[in-house]
PDB file of N, CA and C in Angstrom:
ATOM      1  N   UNK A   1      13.007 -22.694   5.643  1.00  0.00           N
ATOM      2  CA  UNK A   1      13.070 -23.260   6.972  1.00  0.00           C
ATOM      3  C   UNK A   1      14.363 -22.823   7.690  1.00  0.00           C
ATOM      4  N   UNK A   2      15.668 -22.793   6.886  1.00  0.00           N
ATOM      5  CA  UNK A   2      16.403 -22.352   7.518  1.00  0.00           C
ATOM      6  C   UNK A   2      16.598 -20.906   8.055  1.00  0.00           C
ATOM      7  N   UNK A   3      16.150 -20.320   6.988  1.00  0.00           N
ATOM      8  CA  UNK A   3      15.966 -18.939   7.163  1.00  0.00           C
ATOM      9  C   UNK A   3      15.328 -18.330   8.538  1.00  0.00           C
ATOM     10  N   UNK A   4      13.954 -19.071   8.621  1.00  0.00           N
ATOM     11  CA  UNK A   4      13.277 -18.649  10.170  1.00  0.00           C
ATOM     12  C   UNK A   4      14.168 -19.272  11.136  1.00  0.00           C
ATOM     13  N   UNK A   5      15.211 -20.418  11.352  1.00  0.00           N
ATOM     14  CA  UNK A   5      15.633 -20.973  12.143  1.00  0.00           C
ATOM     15  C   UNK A   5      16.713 -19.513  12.873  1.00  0.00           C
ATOM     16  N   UNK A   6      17.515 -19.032  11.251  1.00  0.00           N
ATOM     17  CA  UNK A   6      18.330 -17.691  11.643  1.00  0.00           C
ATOM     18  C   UNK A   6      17.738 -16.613  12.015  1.00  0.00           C
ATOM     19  N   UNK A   7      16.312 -16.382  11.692  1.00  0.00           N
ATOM     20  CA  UNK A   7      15.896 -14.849  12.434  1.00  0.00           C
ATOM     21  C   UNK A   7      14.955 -15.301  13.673  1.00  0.00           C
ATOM     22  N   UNK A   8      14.687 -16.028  13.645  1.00  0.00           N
ATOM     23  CA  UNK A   8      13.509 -16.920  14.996  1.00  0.00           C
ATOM     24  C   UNK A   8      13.856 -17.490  15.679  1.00  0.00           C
ATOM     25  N   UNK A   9      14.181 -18.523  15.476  1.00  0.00           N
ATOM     26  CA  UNK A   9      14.834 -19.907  16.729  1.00  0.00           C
ATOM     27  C   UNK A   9      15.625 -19.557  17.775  1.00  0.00           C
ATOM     28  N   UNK A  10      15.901 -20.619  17.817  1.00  0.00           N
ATOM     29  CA  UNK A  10      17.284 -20.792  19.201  1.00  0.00           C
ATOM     30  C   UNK A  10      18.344 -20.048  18.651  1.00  0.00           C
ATOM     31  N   UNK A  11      19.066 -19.363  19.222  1.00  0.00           N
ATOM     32  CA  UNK A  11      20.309 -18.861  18.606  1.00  0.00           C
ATOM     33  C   UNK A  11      20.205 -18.151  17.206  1.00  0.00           C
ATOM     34  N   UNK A  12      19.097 -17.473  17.083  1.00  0.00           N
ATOM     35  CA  UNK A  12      18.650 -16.310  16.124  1.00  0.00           C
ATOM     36  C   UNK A  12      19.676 -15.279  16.182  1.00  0.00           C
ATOM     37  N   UNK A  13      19.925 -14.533  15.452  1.00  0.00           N
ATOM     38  CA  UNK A  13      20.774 -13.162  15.210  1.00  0.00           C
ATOM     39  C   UNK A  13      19.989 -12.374  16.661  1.00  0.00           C
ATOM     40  N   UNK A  14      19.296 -12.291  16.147  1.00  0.00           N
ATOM     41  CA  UNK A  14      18.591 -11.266  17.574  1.00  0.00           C
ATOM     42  C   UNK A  14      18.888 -11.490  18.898  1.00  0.00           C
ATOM     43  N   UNK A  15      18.872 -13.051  19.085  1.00  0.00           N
ATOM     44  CA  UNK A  15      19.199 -13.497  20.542  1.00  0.00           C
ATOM     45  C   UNK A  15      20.908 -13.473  20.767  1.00  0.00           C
ATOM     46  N   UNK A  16      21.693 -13.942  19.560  1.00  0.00           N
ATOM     47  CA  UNK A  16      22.930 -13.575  20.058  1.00  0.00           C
ATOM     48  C   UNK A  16      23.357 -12.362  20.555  1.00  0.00           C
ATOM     49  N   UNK A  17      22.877 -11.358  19.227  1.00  0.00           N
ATOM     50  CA  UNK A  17      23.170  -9.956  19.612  1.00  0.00           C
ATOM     51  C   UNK A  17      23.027  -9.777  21.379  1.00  0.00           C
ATOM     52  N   UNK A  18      21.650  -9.806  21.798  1.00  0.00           N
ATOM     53  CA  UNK A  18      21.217  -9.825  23.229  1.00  0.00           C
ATOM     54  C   UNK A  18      22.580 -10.521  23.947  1.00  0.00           C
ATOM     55  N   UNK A  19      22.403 -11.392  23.783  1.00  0.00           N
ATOM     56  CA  UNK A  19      23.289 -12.745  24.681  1.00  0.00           C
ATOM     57  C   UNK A  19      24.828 -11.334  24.573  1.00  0.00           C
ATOM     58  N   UNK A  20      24.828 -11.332  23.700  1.00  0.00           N
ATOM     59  CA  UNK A  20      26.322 -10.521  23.447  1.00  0.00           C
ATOM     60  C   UNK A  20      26.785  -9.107  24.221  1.00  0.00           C
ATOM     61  N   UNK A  21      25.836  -8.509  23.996  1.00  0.00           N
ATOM     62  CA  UNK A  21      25.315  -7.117  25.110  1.00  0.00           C
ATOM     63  C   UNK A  21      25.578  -7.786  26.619  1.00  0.00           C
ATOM     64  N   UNK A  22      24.678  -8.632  26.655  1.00  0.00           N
ATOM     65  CA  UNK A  22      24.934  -8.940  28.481  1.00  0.00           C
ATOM     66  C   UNK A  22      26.210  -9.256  28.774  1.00  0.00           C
ATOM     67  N   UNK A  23      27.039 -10.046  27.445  1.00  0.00           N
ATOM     68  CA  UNK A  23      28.239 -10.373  28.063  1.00  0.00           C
ATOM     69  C   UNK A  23      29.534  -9.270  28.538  1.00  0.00           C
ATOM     70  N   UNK A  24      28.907  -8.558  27.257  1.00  0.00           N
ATOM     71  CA  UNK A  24      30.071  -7.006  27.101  1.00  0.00           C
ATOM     72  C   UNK A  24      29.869  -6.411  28.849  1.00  0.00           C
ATOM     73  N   UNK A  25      28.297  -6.089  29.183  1.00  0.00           N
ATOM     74  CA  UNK A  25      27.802  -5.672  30.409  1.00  0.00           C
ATOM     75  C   UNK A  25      28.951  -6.596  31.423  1.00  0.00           C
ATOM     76  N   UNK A  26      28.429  -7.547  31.564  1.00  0.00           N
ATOM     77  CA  UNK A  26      29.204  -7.973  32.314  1.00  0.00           C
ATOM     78  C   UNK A  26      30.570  -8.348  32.755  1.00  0.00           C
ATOM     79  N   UNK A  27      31.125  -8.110  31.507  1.00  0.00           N
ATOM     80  CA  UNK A  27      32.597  -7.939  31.268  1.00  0.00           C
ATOM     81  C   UNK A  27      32.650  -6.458  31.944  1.00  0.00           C
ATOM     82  N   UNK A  28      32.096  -5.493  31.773  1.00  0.00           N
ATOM     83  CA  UNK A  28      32.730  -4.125  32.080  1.00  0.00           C
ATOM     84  C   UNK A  28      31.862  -4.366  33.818  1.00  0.00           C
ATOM     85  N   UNK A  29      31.423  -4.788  33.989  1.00  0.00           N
ATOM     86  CA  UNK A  29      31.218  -4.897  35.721  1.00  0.00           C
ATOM     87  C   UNK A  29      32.406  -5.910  36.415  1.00  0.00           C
ATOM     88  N   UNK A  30      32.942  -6.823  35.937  1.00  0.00           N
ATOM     89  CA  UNK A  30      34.097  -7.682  36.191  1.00  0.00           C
ATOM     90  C   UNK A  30      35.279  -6.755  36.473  1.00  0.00           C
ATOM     91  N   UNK A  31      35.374  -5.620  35.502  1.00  0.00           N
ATOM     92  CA  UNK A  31      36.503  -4.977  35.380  1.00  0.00           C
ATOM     93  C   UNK A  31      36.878  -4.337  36.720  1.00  0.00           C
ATOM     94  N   UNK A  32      35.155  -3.337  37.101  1.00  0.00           N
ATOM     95  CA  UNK A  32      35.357  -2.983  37.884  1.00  0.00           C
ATOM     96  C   UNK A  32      35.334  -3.158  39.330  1.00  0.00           C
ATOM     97  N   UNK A  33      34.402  -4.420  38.979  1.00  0.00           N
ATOM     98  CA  UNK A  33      35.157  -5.359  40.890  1.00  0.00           C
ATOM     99  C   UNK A  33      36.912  -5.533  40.481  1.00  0.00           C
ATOM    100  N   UNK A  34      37.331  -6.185  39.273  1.00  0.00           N
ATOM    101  CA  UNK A  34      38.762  -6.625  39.828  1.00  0.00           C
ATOM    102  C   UNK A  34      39.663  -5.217  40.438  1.00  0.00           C
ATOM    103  N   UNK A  35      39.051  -4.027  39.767  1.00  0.00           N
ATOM    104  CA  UNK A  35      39.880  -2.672  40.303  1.00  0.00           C
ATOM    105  C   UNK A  35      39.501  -2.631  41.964  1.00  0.00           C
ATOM    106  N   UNK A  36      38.327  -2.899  42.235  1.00  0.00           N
ATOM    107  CA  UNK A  36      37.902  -2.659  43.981  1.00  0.00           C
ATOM    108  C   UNK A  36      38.881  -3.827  44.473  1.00  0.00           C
ATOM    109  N   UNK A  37      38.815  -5.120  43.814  1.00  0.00           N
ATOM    110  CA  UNK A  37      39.575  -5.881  44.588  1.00  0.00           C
ATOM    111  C   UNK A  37      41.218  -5.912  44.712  1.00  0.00           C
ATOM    112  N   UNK A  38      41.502  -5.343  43.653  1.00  0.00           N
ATOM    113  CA  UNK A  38      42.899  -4.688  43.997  1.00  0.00           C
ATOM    114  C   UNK A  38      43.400  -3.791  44.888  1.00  0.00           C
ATOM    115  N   UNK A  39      42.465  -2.974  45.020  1.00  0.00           N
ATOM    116  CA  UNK A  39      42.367  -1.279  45.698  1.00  0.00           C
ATOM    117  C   UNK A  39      42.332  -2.307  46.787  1.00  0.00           C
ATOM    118  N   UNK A  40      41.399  -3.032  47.240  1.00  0.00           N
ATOM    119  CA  UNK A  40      41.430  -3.334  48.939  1.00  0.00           C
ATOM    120  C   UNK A  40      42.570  -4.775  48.767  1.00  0.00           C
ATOM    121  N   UNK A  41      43.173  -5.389  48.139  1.00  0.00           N
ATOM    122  CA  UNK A  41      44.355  -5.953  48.330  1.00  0.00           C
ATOM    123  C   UNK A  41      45.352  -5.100  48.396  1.00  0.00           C
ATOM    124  N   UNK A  42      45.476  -4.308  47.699  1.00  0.00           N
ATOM    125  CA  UNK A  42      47.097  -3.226  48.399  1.00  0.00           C
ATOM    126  C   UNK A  42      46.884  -2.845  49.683  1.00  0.00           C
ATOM    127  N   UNK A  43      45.003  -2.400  50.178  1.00  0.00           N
ATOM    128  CA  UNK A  43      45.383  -1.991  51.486  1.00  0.00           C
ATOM    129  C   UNK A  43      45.497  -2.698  52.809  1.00  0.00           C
ATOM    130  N   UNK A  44      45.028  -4.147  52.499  1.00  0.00           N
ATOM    131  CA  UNK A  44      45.521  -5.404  53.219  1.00  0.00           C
ATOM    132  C   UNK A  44      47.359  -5.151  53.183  1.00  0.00           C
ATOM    133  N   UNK A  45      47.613  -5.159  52.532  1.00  0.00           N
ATOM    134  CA  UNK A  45      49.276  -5.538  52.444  1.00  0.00           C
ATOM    135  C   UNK A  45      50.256  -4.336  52.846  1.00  0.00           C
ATOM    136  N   UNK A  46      49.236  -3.078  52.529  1.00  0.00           N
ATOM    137  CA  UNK A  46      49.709  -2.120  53.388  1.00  0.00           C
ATOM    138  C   UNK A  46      49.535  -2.378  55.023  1.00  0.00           C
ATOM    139  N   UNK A  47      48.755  -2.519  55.624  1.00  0.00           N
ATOM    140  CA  UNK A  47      48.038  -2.780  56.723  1.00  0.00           C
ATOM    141  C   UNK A  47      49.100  -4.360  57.398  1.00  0.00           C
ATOM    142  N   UNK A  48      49.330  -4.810  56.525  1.00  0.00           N
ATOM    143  CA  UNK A  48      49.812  -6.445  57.502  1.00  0.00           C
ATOM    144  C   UNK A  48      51.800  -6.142  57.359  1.00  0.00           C
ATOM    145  N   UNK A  49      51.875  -4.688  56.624  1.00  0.00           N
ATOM    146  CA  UNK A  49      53.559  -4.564  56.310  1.00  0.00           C
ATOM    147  C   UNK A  49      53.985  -3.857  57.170  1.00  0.00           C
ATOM    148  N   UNK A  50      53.416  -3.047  57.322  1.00  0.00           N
ATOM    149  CA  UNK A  50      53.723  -1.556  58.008  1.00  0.00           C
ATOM    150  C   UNK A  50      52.294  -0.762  59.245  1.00  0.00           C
ATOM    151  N   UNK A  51      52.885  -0.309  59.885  1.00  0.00           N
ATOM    152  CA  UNK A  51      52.278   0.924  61.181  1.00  0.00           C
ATOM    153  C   UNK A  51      51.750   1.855  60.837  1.00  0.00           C
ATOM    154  N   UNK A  52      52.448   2.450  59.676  1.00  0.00           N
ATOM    155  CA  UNK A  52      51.793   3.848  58.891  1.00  0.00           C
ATOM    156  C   UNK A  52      50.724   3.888  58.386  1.00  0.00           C
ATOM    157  N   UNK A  53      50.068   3.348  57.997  1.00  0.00           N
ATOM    158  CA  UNK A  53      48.856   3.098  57.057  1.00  0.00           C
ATOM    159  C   UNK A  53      47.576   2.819  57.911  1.00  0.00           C
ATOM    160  N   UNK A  54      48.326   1.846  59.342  1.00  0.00           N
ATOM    161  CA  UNK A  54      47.095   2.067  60.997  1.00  0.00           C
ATOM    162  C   UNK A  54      47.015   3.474  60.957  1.00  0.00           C
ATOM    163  N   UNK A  55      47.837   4.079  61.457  1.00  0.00           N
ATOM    164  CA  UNK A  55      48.303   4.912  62.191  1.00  0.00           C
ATOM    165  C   UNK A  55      47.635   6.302  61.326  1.00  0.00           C
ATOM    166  N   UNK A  56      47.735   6.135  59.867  1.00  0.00           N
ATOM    167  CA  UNK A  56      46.692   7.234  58.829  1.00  0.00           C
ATOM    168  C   UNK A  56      45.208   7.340  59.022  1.00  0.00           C
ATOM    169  N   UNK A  57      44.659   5.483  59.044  1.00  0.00           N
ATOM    170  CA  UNK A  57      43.406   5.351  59.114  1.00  0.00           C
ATOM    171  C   UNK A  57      42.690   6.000  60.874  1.00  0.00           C
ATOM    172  N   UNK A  58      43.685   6.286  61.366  1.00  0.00           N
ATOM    173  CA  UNK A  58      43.294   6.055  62.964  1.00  0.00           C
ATOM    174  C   UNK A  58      42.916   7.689  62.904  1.00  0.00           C
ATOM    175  N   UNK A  59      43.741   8.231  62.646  1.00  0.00           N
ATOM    176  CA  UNK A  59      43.504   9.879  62.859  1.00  0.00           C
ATOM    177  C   UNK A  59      43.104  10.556  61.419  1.00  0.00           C
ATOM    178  N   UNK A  60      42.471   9.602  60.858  1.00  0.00           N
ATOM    179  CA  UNK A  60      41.446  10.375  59.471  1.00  0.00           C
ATOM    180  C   UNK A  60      40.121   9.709  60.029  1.00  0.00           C
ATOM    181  N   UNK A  61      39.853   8.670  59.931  1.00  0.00           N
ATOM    182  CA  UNK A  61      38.665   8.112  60.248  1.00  0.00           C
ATOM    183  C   UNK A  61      38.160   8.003  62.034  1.00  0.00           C
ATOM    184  N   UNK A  62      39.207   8.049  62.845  1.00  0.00           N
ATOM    185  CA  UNK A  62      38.779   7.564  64.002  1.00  0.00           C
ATOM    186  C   UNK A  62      39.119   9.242  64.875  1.00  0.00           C
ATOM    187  N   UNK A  63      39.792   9.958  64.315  1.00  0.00           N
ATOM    188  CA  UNK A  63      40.392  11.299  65.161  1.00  0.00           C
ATOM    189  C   UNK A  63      40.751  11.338  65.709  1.00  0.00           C
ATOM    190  N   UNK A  64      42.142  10.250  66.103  1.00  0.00           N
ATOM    191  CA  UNK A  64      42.688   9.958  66.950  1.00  0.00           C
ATOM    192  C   UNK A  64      44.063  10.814  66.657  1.00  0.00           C
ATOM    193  N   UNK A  65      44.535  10.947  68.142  1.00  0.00           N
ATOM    194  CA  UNK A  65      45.759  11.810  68.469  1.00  0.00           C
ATOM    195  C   UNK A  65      47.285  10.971  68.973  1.00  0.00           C
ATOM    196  N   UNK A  66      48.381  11.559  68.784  1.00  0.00           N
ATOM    197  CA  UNK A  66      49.601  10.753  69.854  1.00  0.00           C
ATOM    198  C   UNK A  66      49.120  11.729  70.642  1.00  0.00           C
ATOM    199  N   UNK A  67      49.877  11.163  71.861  1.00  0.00           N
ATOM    200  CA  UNK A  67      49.956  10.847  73.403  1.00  0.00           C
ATOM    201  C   UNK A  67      51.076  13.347  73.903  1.00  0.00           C
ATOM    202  N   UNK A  68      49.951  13.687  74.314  1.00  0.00           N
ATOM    203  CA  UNK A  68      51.194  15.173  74.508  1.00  0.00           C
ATOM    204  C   UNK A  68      51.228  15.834  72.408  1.00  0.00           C
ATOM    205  N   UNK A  69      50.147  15.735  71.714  1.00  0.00           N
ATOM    206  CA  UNK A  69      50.137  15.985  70.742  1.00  0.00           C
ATOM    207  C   UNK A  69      48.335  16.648  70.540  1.00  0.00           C
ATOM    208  N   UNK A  70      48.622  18.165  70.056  1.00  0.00           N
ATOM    209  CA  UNK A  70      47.766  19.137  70.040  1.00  0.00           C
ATOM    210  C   UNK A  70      47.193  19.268  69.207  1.00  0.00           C
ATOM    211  N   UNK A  71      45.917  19.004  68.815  1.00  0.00           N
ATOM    212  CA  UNK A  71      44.857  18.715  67.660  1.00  0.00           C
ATOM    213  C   UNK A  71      44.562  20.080  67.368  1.00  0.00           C
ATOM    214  N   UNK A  72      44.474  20.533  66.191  1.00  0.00           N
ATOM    215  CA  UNK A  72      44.198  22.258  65.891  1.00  0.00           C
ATOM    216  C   UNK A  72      43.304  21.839  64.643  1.00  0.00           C
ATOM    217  N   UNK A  73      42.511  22.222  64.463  1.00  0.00           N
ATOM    218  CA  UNK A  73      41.504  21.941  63.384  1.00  0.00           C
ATOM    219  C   UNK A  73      41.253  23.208  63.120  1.00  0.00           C
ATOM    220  N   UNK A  74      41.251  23.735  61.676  1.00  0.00           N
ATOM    221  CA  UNK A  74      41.274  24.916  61.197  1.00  0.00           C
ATOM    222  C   UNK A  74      39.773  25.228  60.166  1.00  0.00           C
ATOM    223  N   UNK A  75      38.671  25.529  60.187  1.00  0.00           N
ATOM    224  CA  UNK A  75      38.147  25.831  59.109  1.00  0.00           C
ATOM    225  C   UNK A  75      37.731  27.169  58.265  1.00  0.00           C
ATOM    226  N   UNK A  76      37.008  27.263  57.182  1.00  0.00           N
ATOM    227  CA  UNK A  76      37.293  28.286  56.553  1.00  0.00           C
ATOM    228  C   UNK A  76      35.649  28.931  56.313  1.00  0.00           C
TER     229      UNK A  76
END
């Protein structure tokens, strides 16, 4: 009786194993939100410290220019 309780039942070898896998899974997906959520907390704190880091995003993403400043785009 006990025996089927350990390979069958509730909390069988088989089901921990399982249970155990999902946790590992989900441990290594945790990991990699806390890295995204770091990555976009430095760039909050870049962004609320300093001008430079506007001022990067503006003329990479937006193509924006200063004011009497000559845009030359080169390709190959």
């Amino acid at each position: 009786m006990v025996q089927a309780q350990l390979w069958f039942g509730r909390g069988s070898v088989g089901e921990v194993a399982q249970m155990q896998r999902k946790l590992d899974e989900q441990k290594a997906r945790n990991v990699v939100a806390a890295q995204a959520n770091e990555r976009l907390s430095a760039e909050v704190r870049d962004l609320q410290e300093g001008l430079e880091t506007v001022e990067e995003k503006a003329r990479l993403e937006l193509g924006m220019v200063r004011p009497n400043e000559i845009y030359v785009q080169v390709t190959k």
